[in-house]
Structures are given as structure tokens and as C-alpha cells.
C-alpha atoms as a PDB file:
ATOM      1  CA  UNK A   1       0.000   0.000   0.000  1.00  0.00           C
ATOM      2  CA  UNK A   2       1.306   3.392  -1.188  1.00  0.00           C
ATOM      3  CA  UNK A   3       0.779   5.762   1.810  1.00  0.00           C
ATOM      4  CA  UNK A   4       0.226   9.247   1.103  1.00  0.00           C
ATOM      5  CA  UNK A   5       0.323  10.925   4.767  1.00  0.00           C
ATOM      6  CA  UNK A   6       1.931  10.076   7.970  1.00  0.00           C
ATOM      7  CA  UNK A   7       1.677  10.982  11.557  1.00  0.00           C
ATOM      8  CA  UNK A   8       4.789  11.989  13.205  1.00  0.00           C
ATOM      9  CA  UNK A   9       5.340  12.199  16.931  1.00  0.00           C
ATOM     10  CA  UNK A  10       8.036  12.994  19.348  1.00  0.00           C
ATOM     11  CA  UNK A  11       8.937  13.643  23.010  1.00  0.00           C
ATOM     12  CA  UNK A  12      10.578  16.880  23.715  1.00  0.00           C
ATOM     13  CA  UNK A  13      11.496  19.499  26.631  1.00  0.00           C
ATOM     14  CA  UNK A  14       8.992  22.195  26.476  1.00  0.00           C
ATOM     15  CA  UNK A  15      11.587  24.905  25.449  1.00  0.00           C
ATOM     16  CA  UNK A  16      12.205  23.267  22.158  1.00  0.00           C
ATOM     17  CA  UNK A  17       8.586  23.225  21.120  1.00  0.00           C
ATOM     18  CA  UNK A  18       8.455  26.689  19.499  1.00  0.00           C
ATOM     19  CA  UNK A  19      11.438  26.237  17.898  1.00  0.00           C
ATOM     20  CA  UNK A  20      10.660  22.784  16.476  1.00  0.00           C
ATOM     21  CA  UNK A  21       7.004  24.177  15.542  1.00  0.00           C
ATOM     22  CA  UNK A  22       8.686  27.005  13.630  1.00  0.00           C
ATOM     23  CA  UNK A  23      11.235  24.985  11.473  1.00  0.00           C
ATOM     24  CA  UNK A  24       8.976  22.244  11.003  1.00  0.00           C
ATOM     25  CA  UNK A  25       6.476  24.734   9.386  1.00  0.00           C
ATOM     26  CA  UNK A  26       9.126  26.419   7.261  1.00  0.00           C
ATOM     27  CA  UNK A  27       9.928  22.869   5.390  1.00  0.00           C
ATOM     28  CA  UNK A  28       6.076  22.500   4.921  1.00  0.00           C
ATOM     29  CA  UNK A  29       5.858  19.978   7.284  1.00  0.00           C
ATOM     30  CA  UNK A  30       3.002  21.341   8.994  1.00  0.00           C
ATOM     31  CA  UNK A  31       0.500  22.178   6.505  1.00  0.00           C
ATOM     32  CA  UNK A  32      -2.737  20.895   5.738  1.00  0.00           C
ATOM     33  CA  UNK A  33      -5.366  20.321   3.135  1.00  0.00           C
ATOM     34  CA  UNK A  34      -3.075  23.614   1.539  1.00  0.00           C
ATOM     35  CA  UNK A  35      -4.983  25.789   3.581  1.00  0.00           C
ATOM     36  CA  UNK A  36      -3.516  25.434   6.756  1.00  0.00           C
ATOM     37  CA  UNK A  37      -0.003  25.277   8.483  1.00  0.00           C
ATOM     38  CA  UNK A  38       1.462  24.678  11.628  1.00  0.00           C
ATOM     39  CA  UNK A  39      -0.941  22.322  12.640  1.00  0.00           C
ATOM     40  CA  UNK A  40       0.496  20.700  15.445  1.00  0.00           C
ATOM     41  CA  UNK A  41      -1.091  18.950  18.591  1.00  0.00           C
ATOM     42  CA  UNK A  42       1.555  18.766  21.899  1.00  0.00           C
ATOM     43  CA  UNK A  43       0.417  17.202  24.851  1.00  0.00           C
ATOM     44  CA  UNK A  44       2.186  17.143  28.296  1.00  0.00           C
ATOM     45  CA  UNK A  45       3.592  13.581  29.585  1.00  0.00           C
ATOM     46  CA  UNK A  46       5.964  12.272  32.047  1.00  0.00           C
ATOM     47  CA  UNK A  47       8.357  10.348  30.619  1.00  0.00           C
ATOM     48  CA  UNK A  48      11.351   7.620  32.189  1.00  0.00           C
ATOM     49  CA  UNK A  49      14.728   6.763  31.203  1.00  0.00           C
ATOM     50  CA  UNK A  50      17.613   5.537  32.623  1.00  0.00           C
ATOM     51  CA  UNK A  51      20.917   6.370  30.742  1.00  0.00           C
ATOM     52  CA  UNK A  52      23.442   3.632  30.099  1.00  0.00           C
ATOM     53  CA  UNK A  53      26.967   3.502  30.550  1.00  0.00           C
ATOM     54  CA  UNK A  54      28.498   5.572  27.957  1.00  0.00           C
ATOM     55  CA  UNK A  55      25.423   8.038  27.287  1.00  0.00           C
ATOM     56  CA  UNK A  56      25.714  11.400  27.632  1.00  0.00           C
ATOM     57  CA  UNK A  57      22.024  12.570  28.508  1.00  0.00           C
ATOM     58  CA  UNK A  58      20.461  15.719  27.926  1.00  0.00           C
ATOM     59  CA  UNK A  59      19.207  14.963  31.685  1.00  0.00           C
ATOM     60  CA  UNK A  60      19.945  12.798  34.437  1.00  0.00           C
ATOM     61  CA  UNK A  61      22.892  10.855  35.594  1.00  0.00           C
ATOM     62  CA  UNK A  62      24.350   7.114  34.125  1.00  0.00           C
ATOM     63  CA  UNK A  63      22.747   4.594  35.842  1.00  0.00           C
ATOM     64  CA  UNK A  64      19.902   6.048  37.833  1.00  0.00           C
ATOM     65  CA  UNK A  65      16.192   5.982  36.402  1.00  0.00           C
ATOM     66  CA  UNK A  66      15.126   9.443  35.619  1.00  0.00           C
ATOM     67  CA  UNK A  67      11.601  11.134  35.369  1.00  0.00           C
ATOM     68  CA  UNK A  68      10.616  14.355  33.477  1.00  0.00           C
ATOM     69  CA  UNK A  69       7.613  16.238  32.289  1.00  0.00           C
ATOM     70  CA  UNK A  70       7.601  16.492  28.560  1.00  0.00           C
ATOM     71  CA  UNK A  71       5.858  17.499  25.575  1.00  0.00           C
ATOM     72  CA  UNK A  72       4.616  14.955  23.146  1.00  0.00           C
ATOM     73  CA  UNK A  73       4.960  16.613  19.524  1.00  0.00           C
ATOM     74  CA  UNK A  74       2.187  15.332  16.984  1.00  0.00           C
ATOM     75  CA  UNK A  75       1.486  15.947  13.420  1.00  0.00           C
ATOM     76  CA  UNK A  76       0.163  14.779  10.047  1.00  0.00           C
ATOM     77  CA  UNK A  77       3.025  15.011   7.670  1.00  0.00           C
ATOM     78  CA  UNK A  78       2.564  14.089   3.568  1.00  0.00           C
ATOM     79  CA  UNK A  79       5.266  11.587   2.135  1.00  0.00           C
ATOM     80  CA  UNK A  80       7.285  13.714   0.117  1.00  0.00           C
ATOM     81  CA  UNK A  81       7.903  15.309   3.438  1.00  0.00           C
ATOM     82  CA  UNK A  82       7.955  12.884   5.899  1.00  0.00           C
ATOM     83  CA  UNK A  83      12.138  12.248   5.994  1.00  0.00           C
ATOM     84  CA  UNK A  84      13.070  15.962   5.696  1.00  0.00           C
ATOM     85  CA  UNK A  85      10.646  16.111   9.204  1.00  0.00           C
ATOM     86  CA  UNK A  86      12.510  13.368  10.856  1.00  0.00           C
ATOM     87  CA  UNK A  87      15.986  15.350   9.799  1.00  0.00           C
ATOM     88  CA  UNK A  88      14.175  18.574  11.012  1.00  0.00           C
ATOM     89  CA  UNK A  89      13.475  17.015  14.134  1.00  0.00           C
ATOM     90  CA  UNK A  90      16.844  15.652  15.033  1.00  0.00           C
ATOM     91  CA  UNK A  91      18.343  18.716  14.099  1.00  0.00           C
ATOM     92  CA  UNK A  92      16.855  20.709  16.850  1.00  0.00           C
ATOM     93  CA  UNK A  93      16.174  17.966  19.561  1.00  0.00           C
ATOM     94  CA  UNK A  94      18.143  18.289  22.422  1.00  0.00           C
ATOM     95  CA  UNK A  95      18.320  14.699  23.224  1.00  0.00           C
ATOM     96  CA  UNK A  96      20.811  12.039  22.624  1.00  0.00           C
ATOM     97  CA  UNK A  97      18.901   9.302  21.266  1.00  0.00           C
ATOM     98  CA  UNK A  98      15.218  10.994  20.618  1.00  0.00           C
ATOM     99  CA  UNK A  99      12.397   9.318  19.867  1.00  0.00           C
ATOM    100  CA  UNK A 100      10.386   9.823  16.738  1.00  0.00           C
ATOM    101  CA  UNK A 101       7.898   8.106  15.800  1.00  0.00           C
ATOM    102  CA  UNK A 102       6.419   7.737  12.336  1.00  0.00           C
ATOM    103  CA  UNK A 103       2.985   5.833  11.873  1.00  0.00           C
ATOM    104  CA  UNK A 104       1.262   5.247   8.319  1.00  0.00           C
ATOM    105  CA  UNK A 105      -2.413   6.561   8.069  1.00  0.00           C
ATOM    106  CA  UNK A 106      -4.660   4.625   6.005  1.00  0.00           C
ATOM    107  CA  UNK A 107      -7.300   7.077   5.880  1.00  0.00           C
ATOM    108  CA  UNK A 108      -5.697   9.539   3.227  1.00  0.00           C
END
């Protein structure tokens, strides 16, 4: 099946999100239908981690299990699109290993 749209999500620290909203929009990344952009949807969460030996988190300490508030990054993003949002994303997230997920929507 040939997808046409995807949803993206990721987890970032709430000082990023304007930033990430901003250059996400500029690629494109953000609009919808053509008559909308920076359609976005962030929701807080808490999220967990513990960082290995040999990471060098953003937050937290090697070893112990760490707990922050962040803000979970959501958007419909068209194919042609899709990979320069991932690189947009990783440009700007502050995190080592972040986590982006993309999910294929059957309904476009």
C-alpha cells in the first residue's frame, strides 16, 4: 500500500517546542489540506529513562532511572515530506537518542 500521509510524533522538553514548531512549518511539514499550516497537537507527559553507561544525557545521571515532564509533539506530515521532518526534528532535539515516531495513516 502506497501511503500518502503520515503521523509523526516525538517527546521533547517544552523549550524546544516553538522552535521545532517554527522549522517544522518552514519545510512544509506542517500544513494541511493547503490551507492550513502549523498544525500541530503537543500534549504534556511524564516520561522515564535511565541512561546507560556511555550516554551522555540531555538529563539525568548514568545509571539512575530518571523522570521528566515532557511534551509529546504530533502531526500529520505528507510523504514527500515525511524524511526531511525526521531530519528537522533531530536537528533541533536536544536529546541524545530521541524518539520519533512515524505511523502510516490509512485514511488519506
Amino acid at each position: 500500500m502506497d501511503f500518502k500521509v503520515f503521523k509523526v510524533e516525538t517527546f521533547i522538553p517544552e523549550e524546544y517546542v516553538e522552535k521545532l514548531r517554527e522549522s517544522l512549518n518552514d519545510i512544509g511539514a506542517l500544513t494541511i489540506g493547503g490551507n492550513y499550516d502549523n498544525c500541530m497537537c503537543v500534549s504534556k507527559v511524564m516520561g522515564y529513562w535511565r541512561p546507560l553507561d556511555g550516554a551522555n544525557p540531555f538529563k539525568g545521571e548514568e545509571g539512575k532511572i530518571c523522570r521528566a515532564e515532557e511534551c509529546k509533539v504530533e502531526f500529520s506530515c505528507r510523504s514527500e515530506i515525511v524524511e526531511k521532518a525526521v531530519n528537522t526534528i533531530k536537528s533541533i532535539h536536544p536529546y541524545e537518542t530521541p524518539v520519533i515516531n512515524v505511523l502510516s495513516n490509512k485514511l488519506y
